[in-house]
N, C-alpha and C. Protein backbone atom coordinates (compact mmCIF):
# COMPACT_ATOMS: atom_id res chain seq x y z
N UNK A 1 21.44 -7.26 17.09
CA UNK A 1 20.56 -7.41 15.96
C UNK A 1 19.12 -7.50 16.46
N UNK A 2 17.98 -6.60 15.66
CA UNK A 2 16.79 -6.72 16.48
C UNK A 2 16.25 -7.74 14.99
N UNK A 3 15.43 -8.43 15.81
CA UNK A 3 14.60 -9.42 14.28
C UNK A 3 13.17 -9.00 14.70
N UNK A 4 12.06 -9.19 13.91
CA UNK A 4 10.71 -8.60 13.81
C UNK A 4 10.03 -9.71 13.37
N UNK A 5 8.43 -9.85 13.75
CA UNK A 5 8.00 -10.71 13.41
C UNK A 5 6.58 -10.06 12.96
N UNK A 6 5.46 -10.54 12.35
CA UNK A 6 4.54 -9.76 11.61
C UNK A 6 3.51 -10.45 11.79
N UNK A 7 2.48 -9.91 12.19
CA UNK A 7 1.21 -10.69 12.90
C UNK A 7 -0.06 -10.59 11.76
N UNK A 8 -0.78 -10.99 11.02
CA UNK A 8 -1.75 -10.88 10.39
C UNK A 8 -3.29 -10.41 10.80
N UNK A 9 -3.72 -9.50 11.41
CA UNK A 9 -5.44 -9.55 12.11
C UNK A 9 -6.44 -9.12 11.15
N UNK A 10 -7.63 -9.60 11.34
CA UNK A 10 -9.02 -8.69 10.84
C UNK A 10 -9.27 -7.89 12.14
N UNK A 11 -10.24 -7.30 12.17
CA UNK A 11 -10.47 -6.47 13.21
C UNK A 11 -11.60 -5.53 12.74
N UNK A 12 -13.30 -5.87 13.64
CA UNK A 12 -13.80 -4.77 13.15
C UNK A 12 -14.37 -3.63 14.51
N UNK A 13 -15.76 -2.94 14.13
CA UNK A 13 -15.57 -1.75 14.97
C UNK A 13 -17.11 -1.10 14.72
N UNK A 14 -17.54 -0.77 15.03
CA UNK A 14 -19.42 -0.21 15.21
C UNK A 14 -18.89 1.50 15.18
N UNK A 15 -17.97 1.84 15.72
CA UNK A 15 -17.46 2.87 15.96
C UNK A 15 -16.73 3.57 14.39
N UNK A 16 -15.42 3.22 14.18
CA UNK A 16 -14.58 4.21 13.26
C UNK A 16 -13.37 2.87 13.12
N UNK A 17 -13.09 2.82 11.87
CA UNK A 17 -11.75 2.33 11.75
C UNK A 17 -10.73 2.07 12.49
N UNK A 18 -10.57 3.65 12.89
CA UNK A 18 -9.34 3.83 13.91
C UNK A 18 -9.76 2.91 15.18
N UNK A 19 -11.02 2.72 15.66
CA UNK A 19 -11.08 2.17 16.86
C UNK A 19 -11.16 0.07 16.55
N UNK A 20 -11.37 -0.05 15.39
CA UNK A 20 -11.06 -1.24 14.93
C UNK A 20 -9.51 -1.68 14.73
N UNK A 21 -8.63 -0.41 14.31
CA UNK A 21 -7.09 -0.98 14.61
C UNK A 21 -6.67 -1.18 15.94
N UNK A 22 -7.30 -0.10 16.96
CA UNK A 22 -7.34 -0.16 18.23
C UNK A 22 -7.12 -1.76 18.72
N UNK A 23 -8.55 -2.08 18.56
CA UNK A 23 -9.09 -3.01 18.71
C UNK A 23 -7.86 -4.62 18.72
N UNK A 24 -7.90 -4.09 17.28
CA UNK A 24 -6.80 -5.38 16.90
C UNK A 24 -4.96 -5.69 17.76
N UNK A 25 -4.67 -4.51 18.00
CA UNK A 25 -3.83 -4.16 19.06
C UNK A 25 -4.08 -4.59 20.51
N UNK A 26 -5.01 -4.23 20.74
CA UNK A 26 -5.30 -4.52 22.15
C UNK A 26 -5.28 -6.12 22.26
N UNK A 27 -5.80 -6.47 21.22
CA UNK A 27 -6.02 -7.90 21.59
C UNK A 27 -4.87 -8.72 21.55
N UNK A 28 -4.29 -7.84 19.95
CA UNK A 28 -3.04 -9.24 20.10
C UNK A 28 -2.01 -9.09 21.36
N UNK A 29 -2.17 -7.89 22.42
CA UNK A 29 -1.79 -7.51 23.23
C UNK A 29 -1.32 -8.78 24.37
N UNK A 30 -2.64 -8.68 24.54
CA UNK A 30 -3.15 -10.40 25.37
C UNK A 30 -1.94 -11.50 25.11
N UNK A 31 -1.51 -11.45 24.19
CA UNK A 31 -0.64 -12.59 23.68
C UNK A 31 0.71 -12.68 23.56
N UNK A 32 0.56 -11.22 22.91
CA UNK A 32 2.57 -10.60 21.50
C UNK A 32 2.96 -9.50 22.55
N UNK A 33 4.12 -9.63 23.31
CA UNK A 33 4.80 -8.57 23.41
C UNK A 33 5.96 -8.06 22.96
N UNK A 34 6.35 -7.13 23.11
CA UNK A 34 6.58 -5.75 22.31
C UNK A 34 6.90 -5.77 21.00
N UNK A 35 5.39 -5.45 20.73
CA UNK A 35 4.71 -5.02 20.14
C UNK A 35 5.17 -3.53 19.18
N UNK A 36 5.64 -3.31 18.10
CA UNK A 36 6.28 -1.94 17.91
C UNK A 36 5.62 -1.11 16.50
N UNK A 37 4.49 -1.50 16.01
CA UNK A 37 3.92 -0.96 15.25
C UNK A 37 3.03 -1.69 14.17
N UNK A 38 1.87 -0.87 13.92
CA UNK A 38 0.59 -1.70 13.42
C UNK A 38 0.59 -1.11 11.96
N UNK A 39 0.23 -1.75 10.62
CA UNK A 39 -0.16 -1.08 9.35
C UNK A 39 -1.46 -1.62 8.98
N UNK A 40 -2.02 -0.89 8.63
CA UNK A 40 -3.57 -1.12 8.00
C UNK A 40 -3.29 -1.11 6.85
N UNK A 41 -3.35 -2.67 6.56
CA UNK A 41 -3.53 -2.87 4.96
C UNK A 41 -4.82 -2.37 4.35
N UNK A 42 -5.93 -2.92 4.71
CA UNK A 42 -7.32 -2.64 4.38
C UNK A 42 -8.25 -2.31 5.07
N UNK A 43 -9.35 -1.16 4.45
CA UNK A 43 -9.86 -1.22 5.10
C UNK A 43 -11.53 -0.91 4.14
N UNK A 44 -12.60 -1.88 5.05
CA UNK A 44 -14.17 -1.82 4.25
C UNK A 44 -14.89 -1.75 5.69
N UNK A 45 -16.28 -2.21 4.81
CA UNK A 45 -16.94 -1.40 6.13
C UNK A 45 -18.53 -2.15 5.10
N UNK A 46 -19.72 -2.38 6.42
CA UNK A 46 -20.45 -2.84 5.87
C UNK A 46 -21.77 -1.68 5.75
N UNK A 47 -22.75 -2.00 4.73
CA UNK A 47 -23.97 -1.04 4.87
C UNK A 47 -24.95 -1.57 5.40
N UNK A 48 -25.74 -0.68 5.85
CA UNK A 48 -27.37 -1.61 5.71
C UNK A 48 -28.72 -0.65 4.34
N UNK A 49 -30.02 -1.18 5.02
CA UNK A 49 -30.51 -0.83 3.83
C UNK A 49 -30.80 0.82 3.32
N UNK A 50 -30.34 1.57 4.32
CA UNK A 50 -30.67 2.65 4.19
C UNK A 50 -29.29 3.60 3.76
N UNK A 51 -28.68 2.65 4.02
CA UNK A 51 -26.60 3.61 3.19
C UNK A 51 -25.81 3.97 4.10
N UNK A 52 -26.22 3.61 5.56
CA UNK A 52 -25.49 3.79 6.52
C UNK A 52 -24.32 2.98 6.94
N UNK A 53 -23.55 3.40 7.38
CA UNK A 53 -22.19 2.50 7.86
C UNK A 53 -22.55 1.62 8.76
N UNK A 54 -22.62 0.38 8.46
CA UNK A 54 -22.55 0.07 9.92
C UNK A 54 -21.43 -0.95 10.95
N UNK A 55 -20.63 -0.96 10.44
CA UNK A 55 -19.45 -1.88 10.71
C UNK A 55 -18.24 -1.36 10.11
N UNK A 56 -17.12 -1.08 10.42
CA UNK A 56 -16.18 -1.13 10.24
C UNK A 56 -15.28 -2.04 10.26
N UNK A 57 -14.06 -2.23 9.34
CA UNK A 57 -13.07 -3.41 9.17
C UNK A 57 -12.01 -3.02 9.06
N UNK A 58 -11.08 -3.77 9.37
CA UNK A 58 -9.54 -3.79 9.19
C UNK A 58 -8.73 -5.20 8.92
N UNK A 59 -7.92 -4.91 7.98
CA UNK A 59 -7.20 -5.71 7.73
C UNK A 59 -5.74 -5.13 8.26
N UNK A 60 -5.34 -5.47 9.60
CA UNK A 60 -4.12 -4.99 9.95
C UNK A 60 -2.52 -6.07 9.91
N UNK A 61 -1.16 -5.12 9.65
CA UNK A 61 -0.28 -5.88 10.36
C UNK A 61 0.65 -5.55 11.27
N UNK A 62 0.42 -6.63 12.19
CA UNK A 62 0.71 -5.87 13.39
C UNK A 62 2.57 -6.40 13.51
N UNK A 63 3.22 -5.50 13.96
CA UNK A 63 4.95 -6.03 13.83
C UNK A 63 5.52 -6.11 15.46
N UNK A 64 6.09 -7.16 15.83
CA UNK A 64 6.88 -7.08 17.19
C UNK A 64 7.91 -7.56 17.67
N UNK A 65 8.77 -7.06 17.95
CA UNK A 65 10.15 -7.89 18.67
C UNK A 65 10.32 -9.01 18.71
N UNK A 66 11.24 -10.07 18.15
CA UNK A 66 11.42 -11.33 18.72
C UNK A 66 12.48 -11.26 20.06
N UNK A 67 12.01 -11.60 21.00
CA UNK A 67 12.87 -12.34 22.21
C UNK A 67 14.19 -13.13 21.97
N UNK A 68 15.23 -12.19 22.36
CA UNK A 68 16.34 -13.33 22.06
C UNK A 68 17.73 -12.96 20.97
């Protein structure tokens, strides 16, 4: 029997979304192993005064193996 466990992150990014889920992966990396797949619940992004992007966000969940 495999059981799964589900990690909650924000995660943002100067770059692109995609490199903000990156992001959030890598880190919980540091911590959660195996690790078997990420969903992006949400995603925003901030402006400044001229309409440009300048931040990216994620609301990810990240899913991984329990041990055992």
């Amino acid at each position: 029997m495999t059981v799964m466990k589900v990690l909650e992150l924000m995660s943002d990014s100067k770059e692109s979304w995609e490199d903000a889920t990156q992001k959030a992966v890598s880190k919980a990396r540091k911590s959660v192993k195996n690790i078997r797949s990420v969903w992006v619940q949400d995603f925003s992004a901030t402006v400044d005064d001229k309409g440009k992007l300048t931040k990216y966000r994620v609301t990810v969940k990240v899913s991984f193996e329990v041990d055992g």
